[in-house]
C-alpha atoms as a PDB file:
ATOM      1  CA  UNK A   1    -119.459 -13.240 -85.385  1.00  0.00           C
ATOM      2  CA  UNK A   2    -116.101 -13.586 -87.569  1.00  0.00           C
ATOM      3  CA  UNK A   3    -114.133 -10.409 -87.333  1.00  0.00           C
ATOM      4  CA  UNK A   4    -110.956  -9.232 -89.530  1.00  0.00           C
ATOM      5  CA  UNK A   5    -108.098  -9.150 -87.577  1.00  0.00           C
ATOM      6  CA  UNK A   6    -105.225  -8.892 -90.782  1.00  0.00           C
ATOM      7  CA  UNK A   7    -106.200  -8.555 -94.163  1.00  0.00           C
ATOM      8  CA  UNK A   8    -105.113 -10.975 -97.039  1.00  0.00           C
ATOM      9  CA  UNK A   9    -101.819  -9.574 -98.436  1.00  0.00           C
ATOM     10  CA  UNK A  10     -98.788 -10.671 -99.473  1.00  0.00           C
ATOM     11  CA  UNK A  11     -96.659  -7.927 -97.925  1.00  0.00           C
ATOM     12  CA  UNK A  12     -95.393  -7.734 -94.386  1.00  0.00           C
ATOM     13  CA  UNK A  13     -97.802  -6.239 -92.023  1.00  0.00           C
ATOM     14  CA  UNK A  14     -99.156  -6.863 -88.260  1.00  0.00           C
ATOM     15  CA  UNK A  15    -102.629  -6.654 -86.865  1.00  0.00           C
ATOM     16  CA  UNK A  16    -103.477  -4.147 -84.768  1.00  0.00           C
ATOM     17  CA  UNK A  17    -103.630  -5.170 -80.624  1.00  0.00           C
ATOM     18  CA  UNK A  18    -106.306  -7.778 -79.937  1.00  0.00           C
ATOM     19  CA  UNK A  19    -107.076  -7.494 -75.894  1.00  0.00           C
ATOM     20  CA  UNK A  20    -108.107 -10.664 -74.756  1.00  0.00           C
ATOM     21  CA  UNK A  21    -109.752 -10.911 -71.005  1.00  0.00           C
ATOM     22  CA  UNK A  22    -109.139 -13.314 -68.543  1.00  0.00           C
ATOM     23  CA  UNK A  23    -112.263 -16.319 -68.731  1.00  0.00           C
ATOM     24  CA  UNK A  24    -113.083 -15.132 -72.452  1.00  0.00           C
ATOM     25  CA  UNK A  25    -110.978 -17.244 -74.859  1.00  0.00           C
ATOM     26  CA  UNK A  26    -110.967 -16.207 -78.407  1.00  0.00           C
ATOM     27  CA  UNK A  27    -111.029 -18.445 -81.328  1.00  0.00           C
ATOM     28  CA  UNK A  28    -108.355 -16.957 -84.597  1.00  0.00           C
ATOM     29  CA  UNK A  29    -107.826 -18.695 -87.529  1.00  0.00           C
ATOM     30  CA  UNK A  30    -105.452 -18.195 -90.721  1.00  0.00           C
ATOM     31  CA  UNK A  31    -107.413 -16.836 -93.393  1.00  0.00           C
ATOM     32  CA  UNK A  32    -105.808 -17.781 -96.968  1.00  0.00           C
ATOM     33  CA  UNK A  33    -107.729 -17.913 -99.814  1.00  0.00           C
ATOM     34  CA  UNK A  34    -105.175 -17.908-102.687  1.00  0.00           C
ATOM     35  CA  UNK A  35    -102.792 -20.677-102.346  1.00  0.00           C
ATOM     36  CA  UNK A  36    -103.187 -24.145-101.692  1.00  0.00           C
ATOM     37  CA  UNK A  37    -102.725 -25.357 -97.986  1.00  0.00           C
ATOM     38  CA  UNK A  38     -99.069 -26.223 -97.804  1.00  0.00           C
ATOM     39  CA  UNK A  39     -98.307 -22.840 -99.585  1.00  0.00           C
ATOM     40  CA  UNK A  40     -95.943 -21.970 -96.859  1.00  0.00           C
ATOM     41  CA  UNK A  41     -98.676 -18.848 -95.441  1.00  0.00           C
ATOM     42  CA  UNK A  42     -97.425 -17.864 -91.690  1.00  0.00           C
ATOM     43  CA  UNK A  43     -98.723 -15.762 -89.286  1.00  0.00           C
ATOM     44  CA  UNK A  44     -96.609 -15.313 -86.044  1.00  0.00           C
ATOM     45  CA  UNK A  45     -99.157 -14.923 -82.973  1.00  0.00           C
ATOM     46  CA  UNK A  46     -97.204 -12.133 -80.745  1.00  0.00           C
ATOM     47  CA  UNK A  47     -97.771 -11.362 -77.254  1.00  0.00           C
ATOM     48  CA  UNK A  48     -97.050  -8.003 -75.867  1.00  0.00           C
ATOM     49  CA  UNK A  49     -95.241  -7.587 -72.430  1.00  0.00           C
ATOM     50  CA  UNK A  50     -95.545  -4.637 -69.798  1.00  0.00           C
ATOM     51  CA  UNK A  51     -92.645  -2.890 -71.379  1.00  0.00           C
ATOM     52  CA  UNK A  52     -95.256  -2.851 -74.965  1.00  0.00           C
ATOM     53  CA  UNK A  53     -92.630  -5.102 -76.862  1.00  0.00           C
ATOM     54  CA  UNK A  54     -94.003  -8.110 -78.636  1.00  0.00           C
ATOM     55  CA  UNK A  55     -92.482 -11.166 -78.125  1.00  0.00           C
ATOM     56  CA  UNK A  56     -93.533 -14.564 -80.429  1.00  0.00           C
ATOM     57  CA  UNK A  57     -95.732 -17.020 -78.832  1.00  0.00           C
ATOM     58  CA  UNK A  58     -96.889 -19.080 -81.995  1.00  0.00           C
ATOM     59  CA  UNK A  59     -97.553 -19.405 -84.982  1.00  0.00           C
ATOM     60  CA  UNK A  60    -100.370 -19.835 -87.446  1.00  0.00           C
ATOM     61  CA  UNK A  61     -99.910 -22.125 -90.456  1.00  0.00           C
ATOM     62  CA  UNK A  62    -101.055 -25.021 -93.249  1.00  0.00           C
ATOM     63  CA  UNK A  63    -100.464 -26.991 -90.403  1.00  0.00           C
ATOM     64  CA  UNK A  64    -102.364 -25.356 -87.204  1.00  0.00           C
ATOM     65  CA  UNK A  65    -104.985 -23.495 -88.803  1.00  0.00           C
ATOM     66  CA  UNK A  66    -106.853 -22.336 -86.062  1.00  0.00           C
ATOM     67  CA  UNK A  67    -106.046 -21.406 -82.361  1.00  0.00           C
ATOM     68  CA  UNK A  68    -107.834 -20.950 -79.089  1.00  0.00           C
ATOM     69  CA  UNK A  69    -106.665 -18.257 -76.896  1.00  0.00           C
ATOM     70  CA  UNK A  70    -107.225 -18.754 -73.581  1.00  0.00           C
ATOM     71  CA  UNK A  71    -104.574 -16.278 -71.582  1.00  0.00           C
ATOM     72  CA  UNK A  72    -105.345 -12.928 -70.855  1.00  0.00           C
ATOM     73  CA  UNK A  73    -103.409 -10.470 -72.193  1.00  0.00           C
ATOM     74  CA  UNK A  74    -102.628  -7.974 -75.618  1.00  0.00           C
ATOM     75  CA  UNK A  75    -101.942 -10.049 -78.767  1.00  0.00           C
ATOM     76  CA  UNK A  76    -101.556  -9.171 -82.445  1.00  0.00           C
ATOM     77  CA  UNK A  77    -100.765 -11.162 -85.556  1.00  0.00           C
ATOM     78  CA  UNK A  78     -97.936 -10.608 -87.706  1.00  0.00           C
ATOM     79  CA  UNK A  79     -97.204 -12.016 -91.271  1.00  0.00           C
ATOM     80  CA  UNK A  80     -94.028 -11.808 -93.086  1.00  0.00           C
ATOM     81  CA  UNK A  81     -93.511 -11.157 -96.798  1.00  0.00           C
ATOM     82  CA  UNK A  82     -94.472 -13.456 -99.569  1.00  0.00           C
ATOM     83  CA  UNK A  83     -97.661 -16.096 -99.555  1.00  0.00           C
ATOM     84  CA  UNK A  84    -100.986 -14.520 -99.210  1.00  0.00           C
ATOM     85  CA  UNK A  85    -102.960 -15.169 -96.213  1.00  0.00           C
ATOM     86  CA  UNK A  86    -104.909 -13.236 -93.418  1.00  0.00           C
ATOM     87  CA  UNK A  87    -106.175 -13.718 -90.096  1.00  0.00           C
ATOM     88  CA  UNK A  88    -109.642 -13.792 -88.588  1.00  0.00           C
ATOM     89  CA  UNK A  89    -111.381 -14.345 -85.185  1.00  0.00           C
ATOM     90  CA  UNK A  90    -114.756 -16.408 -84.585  1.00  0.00           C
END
């Protein structure tokens, strides 16, 4: 089942903490339904440390649409000002 992880916007925003388990990968995907693929939408995959800073792992764009997480660990999504896009899990 698809779930919302970050809205479609256009503003700056981040997810909120998506807890992935060790042996349960998790399939996200841009979601970006208002420009054309090579729009310039990004969405910086983020992985938080012990310390609970985030630190950039990735990236989600025209270009790598779709991820598989595999590593356990606390993740969120963050998208920077300008294109509209979103992200979703499957």
């Amino acid at each position: 089942m698809a779930t919302q992880l970050l809205a479609v916007g256009t503003t700056a925003a981040s997810s909120g903490d998506l807890v992935v388990a060790a042996g349960t990968p998790v399939t996200v995907a841009l979601k970006n339904t208002a420009a054309p693929v090579d729009s310039g939408a990004r969405v910086l995959i983020q992985l938080k440390d012990d310390a609970g800073a985030y630190s950039s792992i990735g990236e989600l764009n025209a270009y790598n649409l779709a991820t598989v997480i595999a590593g356990p660990g606390t993740y969120r999504f963050t998208r920077s000002a300008g294109v509209a896009c979103g992200v979703f899990s499957a």
